[in-house]
Protein backbone atom coordinates (compact mmCIF):
# COMPACT_ATOMS: atom_id res chain seq x y z
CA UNK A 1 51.10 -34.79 -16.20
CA UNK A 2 47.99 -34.36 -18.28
CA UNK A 3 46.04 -37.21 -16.05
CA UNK A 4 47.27 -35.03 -13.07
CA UNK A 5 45.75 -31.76 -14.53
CA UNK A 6 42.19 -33.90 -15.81
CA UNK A 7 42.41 -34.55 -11.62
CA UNK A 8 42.87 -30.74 -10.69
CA UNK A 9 40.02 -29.46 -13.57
CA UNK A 10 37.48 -32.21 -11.71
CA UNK A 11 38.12 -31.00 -8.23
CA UNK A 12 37.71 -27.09 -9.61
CA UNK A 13 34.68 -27.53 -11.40
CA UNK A 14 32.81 -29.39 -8.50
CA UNK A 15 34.02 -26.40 -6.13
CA UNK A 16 32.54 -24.28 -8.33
CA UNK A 17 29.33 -26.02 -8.93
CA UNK A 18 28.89 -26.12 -4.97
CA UNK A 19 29.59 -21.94 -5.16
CA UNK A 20 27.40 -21.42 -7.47
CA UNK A 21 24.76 -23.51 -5.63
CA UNK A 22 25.09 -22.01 -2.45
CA UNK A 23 24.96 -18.12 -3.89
CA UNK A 24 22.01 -19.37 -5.74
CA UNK A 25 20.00 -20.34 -2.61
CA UNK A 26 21.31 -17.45 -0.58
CA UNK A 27 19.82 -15.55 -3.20
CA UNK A 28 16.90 -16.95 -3.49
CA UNK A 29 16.18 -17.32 0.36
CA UNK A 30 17.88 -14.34 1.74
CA UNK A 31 17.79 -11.36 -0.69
CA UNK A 32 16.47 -8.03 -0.41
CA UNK A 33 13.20 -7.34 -2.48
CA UNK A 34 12.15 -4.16 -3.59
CA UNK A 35 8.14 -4.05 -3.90
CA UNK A 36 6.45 -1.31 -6.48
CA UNK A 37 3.35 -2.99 -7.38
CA UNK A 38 -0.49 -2.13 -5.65
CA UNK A 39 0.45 -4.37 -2.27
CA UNK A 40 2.14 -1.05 -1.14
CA UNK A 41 -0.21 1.75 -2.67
CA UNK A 42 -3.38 0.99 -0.45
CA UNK A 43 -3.26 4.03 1.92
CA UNK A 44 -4.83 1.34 4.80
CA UNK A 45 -1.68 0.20 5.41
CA UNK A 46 1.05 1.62 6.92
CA UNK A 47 4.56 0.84 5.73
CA UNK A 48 7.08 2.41 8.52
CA UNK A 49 10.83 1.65 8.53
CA UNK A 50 11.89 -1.15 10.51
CA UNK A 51 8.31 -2.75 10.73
CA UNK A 52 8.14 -6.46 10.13
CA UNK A 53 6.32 -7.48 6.82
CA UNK A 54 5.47 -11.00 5.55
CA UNK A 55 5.53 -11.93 1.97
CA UNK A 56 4.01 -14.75 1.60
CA UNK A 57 0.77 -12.97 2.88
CA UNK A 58 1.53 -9.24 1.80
CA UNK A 59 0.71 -8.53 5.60
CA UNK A 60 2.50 -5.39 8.21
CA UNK A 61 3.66 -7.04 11.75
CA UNK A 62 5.03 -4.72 14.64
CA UNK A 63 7.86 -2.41 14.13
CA UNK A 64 10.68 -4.34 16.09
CA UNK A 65 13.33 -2.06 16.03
CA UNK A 66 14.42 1.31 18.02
CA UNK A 67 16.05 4.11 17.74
CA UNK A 68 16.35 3.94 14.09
CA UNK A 69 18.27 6.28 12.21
CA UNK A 70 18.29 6.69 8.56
CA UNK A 71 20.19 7.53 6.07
CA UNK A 72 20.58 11.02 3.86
CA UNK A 73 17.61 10.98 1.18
CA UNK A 74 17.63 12.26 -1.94
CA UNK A 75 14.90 14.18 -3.43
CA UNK A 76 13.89 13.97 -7.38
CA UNK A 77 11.77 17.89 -7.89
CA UNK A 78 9.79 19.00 -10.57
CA UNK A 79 7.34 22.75 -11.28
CA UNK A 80 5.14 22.62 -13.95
CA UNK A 81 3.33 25.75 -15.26
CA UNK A 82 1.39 24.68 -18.42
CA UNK A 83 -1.55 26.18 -20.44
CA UNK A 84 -3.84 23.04 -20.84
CA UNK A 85 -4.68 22.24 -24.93
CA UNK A 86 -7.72 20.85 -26.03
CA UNK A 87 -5.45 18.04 -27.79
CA UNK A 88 -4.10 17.32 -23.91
CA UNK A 89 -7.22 17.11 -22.10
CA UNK A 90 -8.45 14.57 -24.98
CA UNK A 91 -5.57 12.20 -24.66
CA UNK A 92 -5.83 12.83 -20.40
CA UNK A 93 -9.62 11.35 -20.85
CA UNK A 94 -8.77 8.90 -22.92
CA UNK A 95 -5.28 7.10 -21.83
CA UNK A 96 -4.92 5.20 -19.03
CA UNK A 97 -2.25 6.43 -16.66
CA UNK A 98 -0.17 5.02 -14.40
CA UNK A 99 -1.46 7.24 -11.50
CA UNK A 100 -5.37 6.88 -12.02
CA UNK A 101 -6.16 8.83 -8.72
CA UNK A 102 -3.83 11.93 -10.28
CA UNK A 103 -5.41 11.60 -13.40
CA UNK A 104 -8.84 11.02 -12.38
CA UNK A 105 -8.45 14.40 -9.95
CA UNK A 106 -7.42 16.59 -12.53
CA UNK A 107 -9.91 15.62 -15.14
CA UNK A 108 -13.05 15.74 -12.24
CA UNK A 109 -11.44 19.38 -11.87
CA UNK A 110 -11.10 20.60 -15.29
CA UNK A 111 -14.50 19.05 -16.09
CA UNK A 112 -16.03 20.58 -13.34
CA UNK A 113 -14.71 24.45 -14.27
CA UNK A 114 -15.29 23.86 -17.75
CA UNK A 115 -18.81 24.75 -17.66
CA UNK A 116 -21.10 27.09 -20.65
CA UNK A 117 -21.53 29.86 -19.09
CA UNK A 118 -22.72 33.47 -20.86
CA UNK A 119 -22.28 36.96 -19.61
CA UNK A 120 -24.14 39.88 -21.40
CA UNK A 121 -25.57 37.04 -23.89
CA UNK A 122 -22.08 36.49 -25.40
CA UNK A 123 -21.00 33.00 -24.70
CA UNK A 124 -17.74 32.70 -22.57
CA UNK A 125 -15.08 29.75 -23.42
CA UNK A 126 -12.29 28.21 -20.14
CA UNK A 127 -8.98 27.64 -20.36
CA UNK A 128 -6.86 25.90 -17.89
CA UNK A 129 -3.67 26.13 -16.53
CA UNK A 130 -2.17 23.10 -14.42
CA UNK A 131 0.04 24.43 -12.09
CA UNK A 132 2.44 21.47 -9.80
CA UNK A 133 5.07 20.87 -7.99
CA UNK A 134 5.97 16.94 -7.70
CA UNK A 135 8.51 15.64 -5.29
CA UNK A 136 9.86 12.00 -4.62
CA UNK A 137 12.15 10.99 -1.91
CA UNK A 138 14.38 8.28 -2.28
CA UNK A 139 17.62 6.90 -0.40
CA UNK A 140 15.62 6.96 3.18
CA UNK A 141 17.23 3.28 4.25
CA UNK A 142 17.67 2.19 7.73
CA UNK A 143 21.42 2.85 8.73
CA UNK A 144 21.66 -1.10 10.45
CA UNK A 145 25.02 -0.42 12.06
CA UNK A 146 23.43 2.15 14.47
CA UNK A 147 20.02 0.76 14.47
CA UNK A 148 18.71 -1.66 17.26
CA UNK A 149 16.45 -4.58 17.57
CA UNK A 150 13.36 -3.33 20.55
CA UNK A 151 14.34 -4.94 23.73
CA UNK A 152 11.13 -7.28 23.39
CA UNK A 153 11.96 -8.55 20.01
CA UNK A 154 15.15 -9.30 21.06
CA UNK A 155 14.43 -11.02 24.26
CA UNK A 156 11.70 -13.83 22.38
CA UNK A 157 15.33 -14.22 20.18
CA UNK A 158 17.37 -14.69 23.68
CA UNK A 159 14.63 -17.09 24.85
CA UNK A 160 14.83 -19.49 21.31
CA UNK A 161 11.02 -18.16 20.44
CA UNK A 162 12.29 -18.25 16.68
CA UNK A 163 8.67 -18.58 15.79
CA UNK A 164 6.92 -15.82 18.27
CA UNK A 165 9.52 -13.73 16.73
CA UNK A 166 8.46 -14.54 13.18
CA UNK A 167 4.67 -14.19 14.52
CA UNK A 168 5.14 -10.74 15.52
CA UNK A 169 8.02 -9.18 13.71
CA UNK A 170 7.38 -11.03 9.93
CA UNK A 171 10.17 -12.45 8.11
CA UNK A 172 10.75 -9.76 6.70
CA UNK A 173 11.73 -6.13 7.74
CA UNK A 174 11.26 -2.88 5.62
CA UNK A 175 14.72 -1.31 5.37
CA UNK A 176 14.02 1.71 2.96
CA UNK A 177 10.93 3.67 1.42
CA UNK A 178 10.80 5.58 -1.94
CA UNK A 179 8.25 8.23 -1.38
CA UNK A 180 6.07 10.88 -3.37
CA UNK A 181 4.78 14.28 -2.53
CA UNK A 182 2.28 16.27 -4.89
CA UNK A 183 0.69 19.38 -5.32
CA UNK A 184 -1.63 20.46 -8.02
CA UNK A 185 -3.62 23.61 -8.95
CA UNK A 186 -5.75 24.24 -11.87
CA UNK A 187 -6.19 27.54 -12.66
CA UNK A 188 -9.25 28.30 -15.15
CA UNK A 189 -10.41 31.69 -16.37
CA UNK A 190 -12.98 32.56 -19.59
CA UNK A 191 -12.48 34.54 -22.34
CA UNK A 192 -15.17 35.82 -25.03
CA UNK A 193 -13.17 34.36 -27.92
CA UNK A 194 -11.63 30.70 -28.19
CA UNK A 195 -8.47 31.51 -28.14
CA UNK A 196 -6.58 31.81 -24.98
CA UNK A 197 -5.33 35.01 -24.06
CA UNK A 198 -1.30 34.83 -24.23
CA UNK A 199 -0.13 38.07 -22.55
CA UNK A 200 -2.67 37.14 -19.38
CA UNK A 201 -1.09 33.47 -19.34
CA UNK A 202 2.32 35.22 -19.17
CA UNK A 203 1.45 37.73 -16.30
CA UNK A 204 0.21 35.01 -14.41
CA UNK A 205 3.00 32.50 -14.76
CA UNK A 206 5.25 35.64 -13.69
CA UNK A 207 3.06 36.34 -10.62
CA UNK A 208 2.74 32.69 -9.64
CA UNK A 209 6.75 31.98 -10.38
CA UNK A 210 8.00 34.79 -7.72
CA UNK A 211 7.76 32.80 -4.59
CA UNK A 212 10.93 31.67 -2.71
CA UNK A 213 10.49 28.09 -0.62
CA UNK A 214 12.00 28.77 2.88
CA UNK A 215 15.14 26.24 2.84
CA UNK A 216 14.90 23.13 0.98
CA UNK A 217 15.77 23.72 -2.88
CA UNK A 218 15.67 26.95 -4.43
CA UNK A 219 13.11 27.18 -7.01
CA UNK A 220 14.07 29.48 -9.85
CA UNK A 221 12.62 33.00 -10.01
CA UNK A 222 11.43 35.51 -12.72
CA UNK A 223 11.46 39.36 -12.32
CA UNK A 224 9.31 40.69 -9.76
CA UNK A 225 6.16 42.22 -10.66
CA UNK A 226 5.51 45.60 -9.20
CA UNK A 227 2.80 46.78 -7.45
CA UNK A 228 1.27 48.40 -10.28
CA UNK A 229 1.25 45.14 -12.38
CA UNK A 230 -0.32 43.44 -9.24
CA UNK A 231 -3.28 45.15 -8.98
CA UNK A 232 -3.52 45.06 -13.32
CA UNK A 233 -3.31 41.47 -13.00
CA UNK A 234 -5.43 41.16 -9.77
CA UNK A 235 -8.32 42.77 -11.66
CA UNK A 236 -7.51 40.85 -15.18
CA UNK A 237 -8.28 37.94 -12.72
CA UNK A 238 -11.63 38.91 -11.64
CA UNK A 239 -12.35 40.28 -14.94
CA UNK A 240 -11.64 37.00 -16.55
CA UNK A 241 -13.58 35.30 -13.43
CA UNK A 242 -10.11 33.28 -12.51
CA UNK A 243 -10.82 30.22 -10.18
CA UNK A 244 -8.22 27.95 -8.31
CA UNK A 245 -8.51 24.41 -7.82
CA UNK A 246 -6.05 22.67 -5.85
CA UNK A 247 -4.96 18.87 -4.47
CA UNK A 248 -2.49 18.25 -2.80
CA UNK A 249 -0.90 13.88 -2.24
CA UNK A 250 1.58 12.80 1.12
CA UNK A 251 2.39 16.07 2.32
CA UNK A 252 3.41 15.98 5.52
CA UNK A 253 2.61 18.13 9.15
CA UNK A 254 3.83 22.19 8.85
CA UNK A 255 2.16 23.53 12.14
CA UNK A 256 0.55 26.65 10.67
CA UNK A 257 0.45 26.00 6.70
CA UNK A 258 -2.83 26.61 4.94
CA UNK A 259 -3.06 25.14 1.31
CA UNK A 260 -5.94 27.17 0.73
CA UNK A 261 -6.54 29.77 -1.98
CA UNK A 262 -8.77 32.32 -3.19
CA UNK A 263 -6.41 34.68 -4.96
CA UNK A 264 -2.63 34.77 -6.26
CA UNK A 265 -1.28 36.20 -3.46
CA UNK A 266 -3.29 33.14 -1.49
CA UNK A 267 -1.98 30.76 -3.67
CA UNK A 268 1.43 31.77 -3.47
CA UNK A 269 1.38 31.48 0.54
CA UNK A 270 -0.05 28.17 -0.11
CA UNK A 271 2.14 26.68 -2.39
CA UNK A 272 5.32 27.57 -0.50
CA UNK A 273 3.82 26.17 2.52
CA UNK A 274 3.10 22.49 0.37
CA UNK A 275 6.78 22.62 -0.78
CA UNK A 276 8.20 22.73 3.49
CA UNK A 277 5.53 19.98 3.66
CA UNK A 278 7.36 18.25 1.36
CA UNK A 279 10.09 18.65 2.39
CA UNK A 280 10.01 15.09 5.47
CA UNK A 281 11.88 11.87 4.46
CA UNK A 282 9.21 10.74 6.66
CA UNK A 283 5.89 11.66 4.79
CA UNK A 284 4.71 11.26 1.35
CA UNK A 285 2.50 8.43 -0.06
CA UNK A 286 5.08 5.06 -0.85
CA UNK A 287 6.00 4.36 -4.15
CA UNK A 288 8.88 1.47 -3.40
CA UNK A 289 9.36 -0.33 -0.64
CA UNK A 290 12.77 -2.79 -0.10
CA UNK A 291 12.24 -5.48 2.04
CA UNK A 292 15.05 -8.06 3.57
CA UNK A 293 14.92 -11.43 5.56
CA UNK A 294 15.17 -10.44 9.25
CA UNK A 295 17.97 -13.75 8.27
CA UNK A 296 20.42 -11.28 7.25
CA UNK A 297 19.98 -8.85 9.72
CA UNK A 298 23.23 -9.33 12.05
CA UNK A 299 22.30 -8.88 15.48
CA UNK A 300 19.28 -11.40 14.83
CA UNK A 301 21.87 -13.76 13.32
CA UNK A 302 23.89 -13.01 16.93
CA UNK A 303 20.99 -13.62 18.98
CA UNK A 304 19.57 -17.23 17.57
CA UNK A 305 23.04 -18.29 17.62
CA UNK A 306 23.35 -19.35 13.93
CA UNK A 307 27.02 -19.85 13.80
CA UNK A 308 26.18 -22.37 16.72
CA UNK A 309 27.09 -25.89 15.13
CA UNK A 310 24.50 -28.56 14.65
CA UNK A 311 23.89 -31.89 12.54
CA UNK A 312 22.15 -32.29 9.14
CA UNK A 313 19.29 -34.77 9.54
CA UNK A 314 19.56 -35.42 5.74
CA UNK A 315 23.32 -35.90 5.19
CA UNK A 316 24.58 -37.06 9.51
CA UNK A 317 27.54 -34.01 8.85
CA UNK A 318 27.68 -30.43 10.12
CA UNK A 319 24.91 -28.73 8.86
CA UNK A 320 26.62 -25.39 7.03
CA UNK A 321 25.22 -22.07 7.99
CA UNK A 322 23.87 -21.22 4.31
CA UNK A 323 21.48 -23.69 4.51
CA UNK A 324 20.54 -22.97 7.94
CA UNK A 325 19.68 -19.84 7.13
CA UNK A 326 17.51 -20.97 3.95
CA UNK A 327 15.51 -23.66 5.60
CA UNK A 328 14.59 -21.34 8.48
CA UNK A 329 13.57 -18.61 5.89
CA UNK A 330 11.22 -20.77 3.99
CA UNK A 331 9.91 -21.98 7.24
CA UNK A 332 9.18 -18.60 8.76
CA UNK A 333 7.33 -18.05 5.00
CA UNK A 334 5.44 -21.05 5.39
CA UNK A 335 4.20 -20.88 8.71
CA UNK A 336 3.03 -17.11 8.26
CA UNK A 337 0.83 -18.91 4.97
CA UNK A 338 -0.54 -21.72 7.83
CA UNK A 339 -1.21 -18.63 9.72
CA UNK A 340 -3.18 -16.73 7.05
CA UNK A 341 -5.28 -19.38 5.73
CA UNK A 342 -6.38 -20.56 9.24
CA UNK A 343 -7.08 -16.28 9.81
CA UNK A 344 -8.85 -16.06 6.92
CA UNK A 345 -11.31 -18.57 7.96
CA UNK A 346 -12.33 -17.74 11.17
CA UNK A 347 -12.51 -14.16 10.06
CA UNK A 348 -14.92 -15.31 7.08
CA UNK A 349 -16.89 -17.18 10.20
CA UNK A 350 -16.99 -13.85 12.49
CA UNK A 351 -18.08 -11.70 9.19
CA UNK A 352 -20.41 -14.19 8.29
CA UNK A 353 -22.14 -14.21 12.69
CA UNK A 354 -22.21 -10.69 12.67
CA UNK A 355 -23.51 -10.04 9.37
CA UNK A 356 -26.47 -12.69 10.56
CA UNK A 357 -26.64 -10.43 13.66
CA UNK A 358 -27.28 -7.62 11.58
CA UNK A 359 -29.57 -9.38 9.00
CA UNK A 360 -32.00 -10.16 11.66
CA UNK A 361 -31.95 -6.72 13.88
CA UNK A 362 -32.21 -4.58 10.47
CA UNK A 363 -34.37 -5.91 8.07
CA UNK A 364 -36.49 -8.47 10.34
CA UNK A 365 -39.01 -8.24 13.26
CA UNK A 366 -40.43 -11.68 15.19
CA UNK A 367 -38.03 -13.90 12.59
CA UNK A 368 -40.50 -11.86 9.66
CA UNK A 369 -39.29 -9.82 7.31
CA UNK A 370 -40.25 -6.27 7.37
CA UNK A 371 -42.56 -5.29 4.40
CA UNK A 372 -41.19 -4.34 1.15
CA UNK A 373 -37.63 -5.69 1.86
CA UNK A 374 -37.48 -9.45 1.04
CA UNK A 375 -36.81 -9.03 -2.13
CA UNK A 376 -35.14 -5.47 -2.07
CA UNK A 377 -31.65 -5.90 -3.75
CA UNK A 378 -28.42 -5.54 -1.47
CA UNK A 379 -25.36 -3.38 -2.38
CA UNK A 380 -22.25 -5.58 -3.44
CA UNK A 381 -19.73 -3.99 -1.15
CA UNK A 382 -16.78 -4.52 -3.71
CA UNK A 383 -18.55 -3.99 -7.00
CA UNK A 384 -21.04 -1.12 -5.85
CA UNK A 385 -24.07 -3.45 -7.76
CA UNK A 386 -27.30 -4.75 -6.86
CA UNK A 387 -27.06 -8.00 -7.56
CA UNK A 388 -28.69 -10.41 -4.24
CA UNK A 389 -31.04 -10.01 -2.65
CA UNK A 390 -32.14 -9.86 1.37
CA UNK A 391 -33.65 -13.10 1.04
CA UNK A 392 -30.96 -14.67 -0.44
CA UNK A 393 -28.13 -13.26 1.43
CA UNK A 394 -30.76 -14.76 4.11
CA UNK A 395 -30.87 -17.99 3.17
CA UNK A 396 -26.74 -18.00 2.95
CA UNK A 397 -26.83 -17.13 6.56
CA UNK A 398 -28.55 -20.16 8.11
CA UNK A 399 -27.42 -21.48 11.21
CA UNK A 400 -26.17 -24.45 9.76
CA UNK A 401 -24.29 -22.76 7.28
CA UNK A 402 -22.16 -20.61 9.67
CA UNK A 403 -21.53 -23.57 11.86
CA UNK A 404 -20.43 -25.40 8.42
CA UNK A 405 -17.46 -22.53 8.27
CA UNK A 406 -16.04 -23.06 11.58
CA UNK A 407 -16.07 -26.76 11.12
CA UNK A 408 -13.80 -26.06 7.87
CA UNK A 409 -11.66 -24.03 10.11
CA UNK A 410 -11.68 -26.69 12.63
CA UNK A 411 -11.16 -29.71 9.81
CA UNK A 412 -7.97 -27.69 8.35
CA UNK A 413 -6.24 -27.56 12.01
CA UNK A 414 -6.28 -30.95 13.42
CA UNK A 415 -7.68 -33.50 10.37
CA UNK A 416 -5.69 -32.20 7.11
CA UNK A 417 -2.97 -31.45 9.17
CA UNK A 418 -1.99 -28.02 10.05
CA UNK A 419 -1.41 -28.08 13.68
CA UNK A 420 0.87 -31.25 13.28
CA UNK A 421 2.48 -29.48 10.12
CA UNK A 422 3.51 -26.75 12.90
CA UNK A 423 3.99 -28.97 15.03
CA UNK A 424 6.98 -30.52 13.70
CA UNK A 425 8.39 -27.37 12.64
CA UNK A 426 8.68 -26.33 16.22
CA UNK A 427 9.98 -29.20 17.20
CA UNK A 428 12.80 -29.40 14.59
CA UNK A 429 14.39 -25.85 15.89
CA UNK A 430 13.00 -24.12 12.88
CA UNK A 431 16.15 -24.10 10.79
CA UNK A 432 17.41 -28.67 10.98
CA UNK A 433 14.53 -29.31 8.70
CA UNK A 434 12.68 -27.73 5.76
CA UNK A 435 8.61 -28.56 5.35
CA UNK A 436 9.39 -29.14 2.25
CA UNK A 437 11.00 -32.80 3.81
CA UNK A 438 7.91 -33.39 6.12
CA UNK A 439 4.93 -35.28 4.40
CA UNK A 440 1.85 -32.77 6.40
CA UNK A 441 3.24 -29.96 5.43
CA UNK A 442 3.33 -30.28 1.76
CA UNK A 443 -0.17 -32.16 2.19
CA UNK A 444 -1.36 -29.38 3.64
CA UNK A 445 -0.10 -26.53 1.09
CA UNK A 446 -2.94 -27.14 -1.28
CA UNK A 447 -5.58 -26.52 1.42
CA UNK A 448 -3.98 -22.67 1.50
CA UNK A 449 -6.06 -21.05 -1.43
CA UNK A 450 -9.42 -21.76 0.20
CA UNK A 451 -12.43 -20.45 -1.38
CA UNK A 452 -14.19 -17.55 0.27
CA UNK A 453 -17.89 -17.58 0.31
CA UNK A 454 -18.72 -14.66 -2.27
CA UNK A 455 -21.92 -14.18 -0.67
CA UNK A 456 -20.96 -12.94 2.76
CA UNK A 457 -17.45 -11.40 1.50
CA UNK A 458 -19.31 -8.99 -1.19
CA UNK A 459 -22.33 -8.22 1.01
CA UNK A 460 -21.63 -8.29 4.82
CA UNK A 461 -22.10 -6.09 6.31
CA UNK A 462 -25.51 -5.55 4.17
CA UNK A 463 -26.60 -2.16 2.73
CA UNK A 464 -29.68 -1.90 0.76
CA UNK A 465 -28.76 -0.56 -3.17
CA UNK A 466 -29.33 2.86 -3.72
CA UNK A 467 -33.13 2.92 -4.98
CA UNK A 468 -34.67 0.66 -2.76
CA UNK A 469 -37.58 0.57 -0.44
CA UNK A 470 -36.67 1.61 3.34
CA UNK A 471 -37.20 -0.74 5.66
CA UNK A 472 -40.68 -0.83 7.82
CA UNK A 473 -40.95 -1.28 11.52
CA UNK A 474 -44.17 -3.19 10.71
CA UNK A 475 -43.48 -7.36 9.62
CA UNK A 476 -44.93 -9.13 7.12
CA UNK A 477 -47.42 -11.21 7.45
């Protein structure tokens, strides 16, 4: 018996090996990623549910799906009345935080109102109140099971254009967005003494506390001032010389809102209006971002057919549809990367044409330099320094030079190998063989992190540093 049972243990623990080795490539080809990091945060992008994204070059395709609906969101809500300390605006200057725009804002406007000022020669001291309401919306995911492929995307599926699908539509496709709203006021008024004035704090939070948000969730309210302790507070306000400063982050359309204010009543119109603003699963600047492999979508894994049956080049048996769906993942990945690294180099060639264009129509006359500006110091478009000048960001720009960066373009296609690299993908259906088995393609990989000429990237298109001579219609001679 026990030779019998050594037999059975064997055949367990290699079907469990092969488990666990298939759920670790699904999971590493075909899981859904959530993305919190800067590659979402730069407002000149536009993540939109159910628009293709590719990760290997952090890039937005087209939105290739219709009629999506979405499911309920959630929303996280917070109102903040605070008196601002001395002690807090010290630390707010000095740590770094997480949201540097936010931070930066409300120290620009604190600074700003926190100016000496005197009235009747007695010197008057601010003190600041922030004033916010912060909303995040979370849960917005594409409901998939009512949610359609666009008849085009699905049609270049239909037709076996695995790749003009992956061209257009990513590998990847954004299924849910985590999303922030804010608004932000900060009140300042001056007293003749340093300390702040309690009982005029307290009015005011009162006053600004009484407004009720039309739908949406109930903020909490405080006893209603009269009309009487309106028009005290009203002229505390002015007495005090009360100003309002106010930002507002992701809010979205509210035909007839105005977030301006000029007095409490103002400000109270204007802050309910921010908070129906707020209130679109649709608006507010992304925070989180979940990505999945168009692989696992179902109706794309209905359209290309994947439970069709075909042979494993490597092993002559039935290829199985995990690994299917892995090989054609990290080939979609890794001809998006062919993709970007042949981009990137004709778009450094363009920039670098143009910028020559512009060299020669701005700051030259006859093939001359205009007087005064061959050695006036260019801005460095990323850094915001001075540091090249026209006549060397001239002599970067020769002819030869620009003809050198197609050539590399050129040299990368058919001599290192890309187009054969893709080549042989298409051919192979996209999902019978990995690149990682064909010889170009992994030659190839190490010609992706080309280096971009600094020269044209920081200072094309060129702008002369603040400080420097304008240019002369007259040459030199």
């Amino acid at each position: 018996m026990l030779p019998a049972w050594r037999g059975v243990m064997k055949k367990l623990i290699v079907v469990l090996t092969v488990l666990i080795s298939m759920g670790a490539l699904i999971q590493l080809s075909a899981g859904p990623t959530v993305l919190r990091d800067n590659r979402i945060t730069d407002i000149a992008n536009t993540p939109a549910l159910g628009r293709g994204y590719t990760m290997a070059t952090n890039t937005y395709q087209s939105l290739c799906m219709k009629d999506i609906k979405i499911t309920e969101p959630s929303y996280d809500f917070q109102y903040k009345f605070q008196s601002l300390t001395k002690d807090f605006m010290m630390e707010l200057q000095t740590h770094t935080h997480a949201d540097a725009e936010y931070t930066y804002a409300l120290t620009q406007s604190i600074s700003a109102s926190a100016t000496a000022d005197t009235r009747d020669k007695v010197q008057l001291h601010s003190h600041h109140i922030r004033v916010e309401i912060n909303m995040d919306t979370y849960y917005a995911s594409i409901d998939e099971a009512n949610s359609r492929l666009s008849d085009t995307a699905a049609n270049l599926l239909k037709n076996n254009d695995i790749p003009g699908f992956f061209s257009s539509c990513g590998s990847y496709y954004i299924r849910s967005l985590g999303r922030n709203a804010r608004f932000l006021s900060i009140f300042t008024y001056k007293t003749k003494t340093v300390e702040k004035d309690a009982s005029f704090e307290a009015s005011l939070s009162a006053a600004v506390k009484t407004f009720v948000p039309v739908g949406g969730i109930p903020i909490p309210m405080t006893a209603k001032i009269n009309v009487e302790n309106s028009t005290k507070l009203a002229m505390s306000a002015s007495e005090k010389q009360l100003t309002i400063t106010t930002m507002a982050w992701g809010l979205g359309k509210n035909e007839g809102a105005t977030l301006i204010s000029y007095d409490l009543e103002t400000f109270k119109a204007a802050i309910k209006d921010a908070f129906i603003s707020m209130q679109n699963p649709m608006t507010g600047k992304v925070k989180t971002m979940e990505v999945v492999p168009w692989i696992e979508n179902t109706e794309f894994q209905d359209l290309i057919k994947l439970d069709v049956e075909i042979m494993d080049p490597a092993t002559g048996k039935k290829m199985l549809l995990y690994k299917k769906k892995h090989i054609l993942n990290l080939n979609s990945e890794f001809l998006a990367e062919i993709e970007r690294a042949d981009r990137n180099m004709m778009n450094i060639y363009y920039k670098a044409k143009i910028c020559r264009q512009m060299l020669d129509g701005n700051f030259k006359k006859g093939g001359k330099f205009l007087p005064g500006v061959e050695g006036a110091k260019l801005m460095n478009l990323r850094t915001g320094q001075a540091d090249l000048t026209v006549k060397e960001l001239d002599t970067a720009l020769q002819p030869e030079a620009i003809d050198l960066l197609l050539k590399n373009e050129e040299d990368f296609l058919y001599k290192k190998g890309g187009q054969q690299c893709i080549q042989e993908l298409l051919e192979s259906g996209m999902f019978r063989k990995s690149w990682r088995s064909i010889a170009v393609c992994k030659k190839i990989r190490g010609e992706f992190a080309a280096i971009l000429n600094e020269n044209i990237d920081d200072h094309c298109m060129p702008i002369l540093a603040p400080g420097e001579p304008k240019k002369k219609s007259t040459p030199a001679k």
